[in-house]
N, C-alpha and C. Protein backbone atom coordinates (compact mmCIF):
# COMPACT_ATOMS: atom_id res chain seq x y z
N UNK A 1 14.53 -6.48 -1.72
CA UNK A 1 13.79 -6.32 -0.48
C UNK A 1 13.46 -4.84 -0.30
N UNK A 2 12.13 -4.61 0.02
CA UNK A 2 12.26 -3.25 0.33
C UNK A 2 12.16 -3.23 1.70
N UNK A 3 12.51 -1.43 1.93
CA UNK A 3 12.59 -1.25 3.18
C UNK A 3 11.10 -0.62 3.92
N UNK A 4 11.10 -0.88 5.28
CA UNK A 4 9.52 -0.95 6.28
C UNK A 4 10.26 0.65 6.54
N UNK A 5 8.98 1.66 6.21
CA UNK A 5 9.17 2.87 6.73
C UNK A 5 7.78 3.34 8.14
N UNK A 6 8.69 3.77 8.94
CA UNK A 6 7.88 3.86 9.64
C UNK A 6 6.58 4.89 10.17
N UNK A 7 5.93 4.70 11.27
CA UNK A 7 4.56 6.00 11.30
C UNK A 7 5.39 7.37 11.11
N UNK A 8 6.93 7.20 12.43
CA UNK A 8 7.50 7.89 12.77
C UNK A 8 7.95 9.05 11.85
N UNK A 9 8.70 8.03 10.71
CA UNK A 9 9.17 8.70 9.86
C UNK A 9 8.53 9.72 8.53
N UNK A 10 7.21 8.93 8.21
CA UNK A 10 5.84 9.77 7.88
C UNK A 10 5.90 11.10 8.77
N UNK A 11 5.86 11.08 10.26
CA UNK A 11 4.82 12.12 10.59
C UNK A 11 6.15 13.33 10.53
N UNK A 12 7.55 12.74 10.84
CA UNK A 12 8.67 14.06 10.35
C UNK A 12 8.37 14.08 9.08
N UNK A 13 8.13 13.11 8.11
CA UNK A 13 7.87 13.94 6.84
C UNK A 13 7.15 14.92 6.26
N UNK A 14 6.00 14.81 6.93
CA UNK A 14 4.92 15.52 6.87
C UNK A 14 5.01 16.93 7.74
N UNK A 15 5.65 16.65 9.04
CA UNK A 15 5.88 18.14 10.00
C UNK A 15 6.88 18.59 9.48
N UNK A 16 7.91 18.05 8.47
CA UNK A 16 8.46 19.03 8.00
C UNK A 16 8.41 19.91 6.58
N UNK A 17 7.00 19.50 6.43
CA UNK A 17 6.30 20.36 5.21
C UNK A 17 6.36 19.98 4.07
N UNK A 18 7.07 18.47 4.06
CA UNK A 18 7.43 17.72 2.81
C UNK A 18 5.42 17.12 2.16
N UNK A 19 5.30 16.86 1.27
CA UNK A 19 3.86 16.61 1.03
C UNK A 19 4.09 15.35 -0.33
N UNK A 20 3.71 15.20 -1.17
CA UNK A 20 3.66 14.29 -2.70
C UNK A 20 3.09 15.69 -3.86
N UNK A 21 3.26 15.31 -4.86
CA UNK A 21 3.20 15.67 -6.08
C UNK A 21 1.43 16.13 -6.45
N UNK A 22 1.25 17.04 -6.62
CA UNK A 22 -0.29 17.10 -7.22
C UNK A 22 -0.46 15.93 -8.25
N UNK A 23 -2.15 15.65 -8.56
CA UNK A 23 -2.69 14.62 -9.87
C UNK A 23 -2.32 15.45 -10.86
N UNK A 24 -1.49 15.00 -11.75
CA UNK A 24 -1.23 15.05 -13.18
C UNK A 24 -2.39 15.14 -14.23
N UNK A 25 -2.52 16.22 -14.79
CA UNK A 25 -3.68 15.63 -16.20
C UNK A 25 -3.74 14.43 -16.62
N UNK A 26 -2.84 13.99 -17.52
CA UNK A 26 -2.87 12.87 -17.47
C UNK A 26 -3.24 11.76 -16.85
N UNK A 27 -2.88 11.59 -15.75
CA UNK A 27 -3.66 11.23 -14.75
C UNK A 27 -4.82 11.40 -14.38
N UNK A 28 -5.77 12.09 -14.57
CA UNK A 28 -6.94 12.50 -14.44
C UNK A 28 -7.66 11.97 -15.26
N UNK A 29 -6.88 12.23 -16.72
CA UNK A 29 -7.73 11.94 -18.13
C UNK A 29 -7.61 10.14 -18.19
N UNK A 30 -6.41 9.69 -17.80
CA UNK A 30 -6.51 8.03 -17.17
C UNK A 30 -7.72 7.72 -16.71
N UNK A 31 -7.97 8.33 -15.72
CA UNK A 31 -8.97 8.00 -14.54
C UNK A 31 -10.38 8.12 -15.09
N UNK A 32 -10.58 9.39 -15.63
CA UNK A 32 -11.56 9.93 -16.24
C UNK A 32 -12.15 9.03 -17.07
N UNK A 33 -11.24 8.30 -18.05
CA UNK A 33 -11.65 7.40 -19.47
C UNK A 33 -12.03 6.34 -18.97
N UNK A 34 -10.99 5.21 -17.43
CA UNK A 34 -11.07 4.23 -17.17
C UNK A 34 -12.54 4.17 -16.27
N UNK A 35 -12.70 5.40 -15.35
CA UNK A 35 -14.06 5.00 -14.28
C UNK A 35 -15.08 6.06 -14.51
N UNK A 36 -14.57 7.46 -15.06
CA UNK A 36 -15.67 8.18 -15.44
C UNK A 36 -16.15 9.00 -14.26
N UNK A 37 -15.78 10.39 -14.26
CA UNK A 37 -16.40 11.06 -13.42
C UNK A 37 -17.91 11.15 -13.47
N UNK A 38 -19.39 11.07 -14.26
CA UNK A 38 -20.14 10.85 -14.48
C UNK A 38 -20.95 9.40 -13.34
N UNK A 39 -19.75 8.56 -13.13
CA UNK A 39 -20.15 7.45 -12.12
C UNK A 39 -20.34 7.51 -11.11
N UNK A 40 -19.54 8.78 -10.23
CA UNK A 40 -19.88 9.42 -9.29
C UNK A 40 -20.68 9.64 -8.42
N UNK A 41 -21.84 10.28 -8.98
CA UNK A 41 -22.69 10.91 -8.36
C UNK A 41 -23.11 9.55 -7.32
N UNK A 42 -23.13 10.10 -5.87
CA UNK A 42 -23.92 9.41 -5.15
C UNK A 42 -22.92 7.98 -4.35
N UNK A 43 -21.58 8.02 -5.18
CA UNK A 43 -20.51 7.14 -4.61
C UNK A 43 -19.46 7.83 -3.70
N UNK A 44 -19.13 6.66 -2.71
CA UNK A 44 -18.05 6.80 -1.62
C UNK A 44 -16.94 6.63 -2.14
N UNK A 45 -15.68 7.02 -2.54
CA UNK A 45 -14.41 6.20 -2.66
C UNK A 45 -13.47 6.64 -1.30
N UNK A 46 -12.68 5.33 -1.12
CA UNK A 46 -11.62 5.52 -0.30
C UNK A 46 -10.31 5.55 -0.60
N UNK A 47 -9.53 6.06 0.11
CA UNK A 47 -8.44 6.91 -0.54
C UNK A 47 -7.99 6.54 1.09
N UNK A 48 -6.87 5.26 0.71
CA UNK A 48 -5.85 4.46 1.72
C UNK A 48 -4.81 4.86 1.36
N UNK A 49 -4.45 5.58 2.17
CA UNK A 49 -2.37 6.20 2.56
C UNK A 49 -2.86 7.79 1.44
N UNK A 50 -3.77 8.52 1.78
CA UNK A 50 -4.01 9.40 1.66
C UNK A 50 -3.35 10.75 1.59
N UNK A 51 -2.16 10.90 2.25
CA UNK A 51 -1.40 12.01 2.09
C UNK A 51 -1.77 13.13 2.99
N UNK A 52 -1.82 14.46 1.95
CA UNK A 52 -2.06 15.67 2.47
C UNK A 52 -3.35 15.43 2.14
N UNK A 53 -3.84 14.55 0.80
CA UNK A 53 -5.57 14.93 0.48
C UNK A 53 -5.34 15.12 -1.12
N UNK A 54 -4.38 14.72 -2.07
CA UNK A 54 -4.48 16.15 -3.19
C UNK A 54 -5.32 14.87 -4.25
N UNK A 55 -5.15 13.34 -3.97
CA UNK A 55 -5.63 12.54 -4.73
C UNK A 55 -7.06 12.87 -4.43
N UNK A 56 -7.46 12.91 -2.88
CA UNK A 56 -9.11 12.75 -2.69
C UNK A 56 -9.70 13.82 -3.30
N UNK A 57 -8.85 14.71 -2.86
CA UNK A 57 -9.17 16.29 -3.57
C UNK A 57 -10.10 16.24 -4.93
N UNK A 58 -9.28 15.40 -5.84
CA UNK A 58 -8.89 15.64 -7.13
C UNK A 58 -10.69 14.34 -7.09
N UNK A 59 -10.70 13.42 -6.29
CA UNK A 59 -12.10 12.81 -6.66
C UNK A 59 -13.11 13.52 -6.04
N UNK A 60 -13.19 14.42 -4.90
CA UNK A 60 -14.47 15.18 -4.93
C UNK A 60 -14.59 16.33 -6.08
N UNK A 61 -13.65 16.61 -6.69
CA UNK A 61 -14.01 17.20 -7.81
C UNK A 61 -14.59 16.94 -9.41
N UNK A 62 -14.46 15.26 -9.26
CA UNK A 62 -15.35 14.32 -9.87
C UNK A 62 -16.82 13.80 -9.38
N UNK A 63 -17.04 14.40 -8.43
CA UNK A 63 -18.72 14.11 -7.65
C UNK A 63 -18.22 13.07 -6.50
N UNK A 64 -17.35 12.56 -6.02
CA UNK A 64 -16.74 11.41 -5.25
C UNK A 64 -17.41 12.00 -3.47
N UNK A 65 -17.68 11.26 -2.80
CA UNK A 65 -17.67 11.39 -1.47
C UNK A 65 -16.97 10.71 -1.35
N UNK A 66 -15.53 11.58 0.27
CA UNK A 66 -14.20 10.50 0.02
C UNK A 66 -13.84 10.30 1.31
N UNK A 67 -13.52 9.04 1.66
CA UNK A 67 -12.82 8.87 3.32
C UNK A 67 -11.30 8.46 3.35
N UNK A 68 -10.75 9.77 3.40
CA UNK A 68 -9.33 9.55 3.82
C UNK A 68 -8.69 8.80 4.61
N UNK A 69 -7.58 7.97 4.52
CA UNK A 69 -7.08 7.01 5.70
C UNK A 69 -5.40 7.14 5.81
N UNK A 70 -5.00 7.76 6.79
CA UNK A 70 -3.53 7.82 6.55
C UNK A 70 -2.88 7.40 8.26
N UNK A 71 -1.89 6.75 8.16
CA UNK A 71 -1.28 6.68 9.34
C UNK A 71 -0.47 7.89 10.34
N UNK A 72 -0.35 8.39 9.80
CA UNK A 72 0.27 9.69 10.18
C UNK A 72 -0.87 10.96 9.99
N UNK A 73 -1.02 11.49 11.67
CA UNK A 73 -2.04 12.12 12.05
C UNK A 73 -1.97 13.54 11.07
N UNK A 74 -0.78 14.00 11.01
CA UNK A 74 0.08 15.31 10.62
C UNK A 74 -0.05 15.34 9.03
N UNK A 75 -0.54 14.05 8.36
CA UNK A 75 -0.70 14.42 6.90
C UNK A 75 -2.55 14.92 6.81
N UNK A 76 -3.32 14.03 7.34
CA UNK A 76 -4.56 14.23 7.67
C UNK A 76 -4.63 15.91 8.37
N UNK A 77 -4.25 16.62 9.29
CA UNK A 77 -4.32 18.06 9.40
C UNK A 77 -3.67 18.41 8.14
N UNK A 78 -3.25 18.44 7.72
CA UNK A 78 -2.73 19.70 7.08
C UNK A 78 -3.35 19.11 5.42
N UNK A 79 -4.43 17.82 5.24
CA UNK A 79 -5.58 17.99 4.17
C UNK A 79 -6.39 18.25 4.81
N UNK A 80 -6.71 18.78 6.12
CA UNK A 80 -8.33 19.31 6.57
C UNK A 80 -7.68 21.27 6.65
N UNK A 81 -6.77 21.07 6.60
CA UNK A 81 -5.94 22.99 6.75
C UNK A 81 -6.69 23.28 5.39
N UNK A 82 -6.52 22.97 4.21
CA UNK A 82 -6.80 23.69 3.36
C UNK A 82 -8.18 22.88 2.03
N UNK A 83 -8.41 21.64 3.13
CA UNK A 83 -9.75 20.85 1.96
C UNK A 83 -11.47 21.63 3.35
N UNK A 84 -11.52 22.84 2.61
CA UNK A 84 -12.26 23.25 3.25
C UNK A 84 -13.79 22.80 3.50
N UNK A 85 -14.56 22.54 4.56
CA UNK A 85 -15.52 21.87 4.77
C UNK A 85 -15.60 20.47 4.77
N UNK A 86 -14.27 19.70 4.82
CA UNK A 86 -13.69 18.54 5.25
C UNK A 86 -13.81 18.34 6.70
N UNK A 87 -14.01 17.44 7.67
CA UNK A 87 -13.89 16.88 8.96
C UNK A 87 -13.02 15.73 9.21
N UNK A 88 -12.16 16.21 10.38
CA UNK A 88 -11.47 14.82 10.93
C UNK A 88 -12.35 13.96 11.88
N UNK A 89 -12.09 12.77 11.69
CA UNK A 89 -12.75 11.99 12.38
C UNK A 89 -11.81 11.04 13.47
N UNK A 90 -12.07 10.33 14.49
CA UNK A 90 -11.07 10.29 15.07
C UNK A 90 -11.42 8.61 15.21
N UNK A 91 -10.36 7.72 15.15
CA UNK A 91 -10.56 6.30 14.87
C UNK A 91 -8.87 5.74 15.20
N UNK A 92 -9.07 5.06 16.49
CA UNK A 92 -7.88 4.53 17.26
C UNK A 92 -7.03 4.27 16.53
N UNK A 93 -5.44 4.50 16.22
CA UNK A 93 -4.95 4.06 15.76
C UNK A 93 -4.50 4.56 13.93
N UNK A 94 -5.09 5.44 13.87
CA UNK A 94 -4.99 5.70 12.52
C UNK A 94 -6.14 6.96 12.04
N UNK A 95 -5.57 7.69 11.38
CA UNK A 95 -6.13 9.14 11.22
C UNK A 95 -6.97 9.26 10.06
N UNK A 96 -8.62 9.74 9.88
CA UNK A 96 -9.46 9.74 9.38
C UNK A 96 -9.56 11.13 8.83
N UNK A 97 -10.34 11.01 7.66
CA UNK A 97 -11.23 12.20 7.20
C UNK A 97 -12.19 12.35 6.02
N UNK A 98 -13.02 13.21 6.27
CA UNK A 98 -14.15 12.90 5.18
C UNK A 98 -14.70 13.89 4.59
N UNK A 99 -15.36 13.70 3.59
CA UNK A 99 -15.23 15.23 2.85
C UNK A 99 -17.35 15.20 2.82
N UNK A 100 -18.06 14.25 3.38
CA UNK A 100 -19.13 15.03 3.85
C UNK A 100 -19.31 15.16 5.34
């Protein structure tokens, strides 16, 4: 069984400066082979339980236009602190952002 973590516990994770792991090369070169940055151009992807941003990050740097979705307001600031020319968007219940 796993365990239900909550918004709560996200948003201390996040206010206390804790974040996830950058994309791995590997990971990239996965991604790269399987969907092809080249496919890009001109596509939306979404990026559900989003983090600080470092996955979306990592697809606008493949041509990606990206809409962040995270439950915890406090991970969404602090990927608009440093994904510059990013906007929060504000949507009841759950914290937005978009990188056009």
């Amino acid at each position: 069984m796993s365990a239900v973590v909550t918004v709560g516990a996200w948003e201390a994770h996040y206010a206390a400066g804790r974040g996830f792991r950058p994309v791995m090369s590997n990971e990239q070169h996965i991604f790269e082979r399987h969907v092809g940055p080249a496919a890009a151009a001109g596509l939306t992807a979404l990026d559900i339980g989003c983090d600080t941003g470092e996955f979306a990050h990592y697809l606008t740097t493949c041509g990606y236009d990206v809409l962040g979705v995270d439950c915890a307001a406090t991970a969404i600031s602090r990927a608009c602190e440093w994904a510059v020319g990013w906007q929060r968007v504000g949507v009841s219940g759950i914290a937005v952002w978009m990188s056009w």
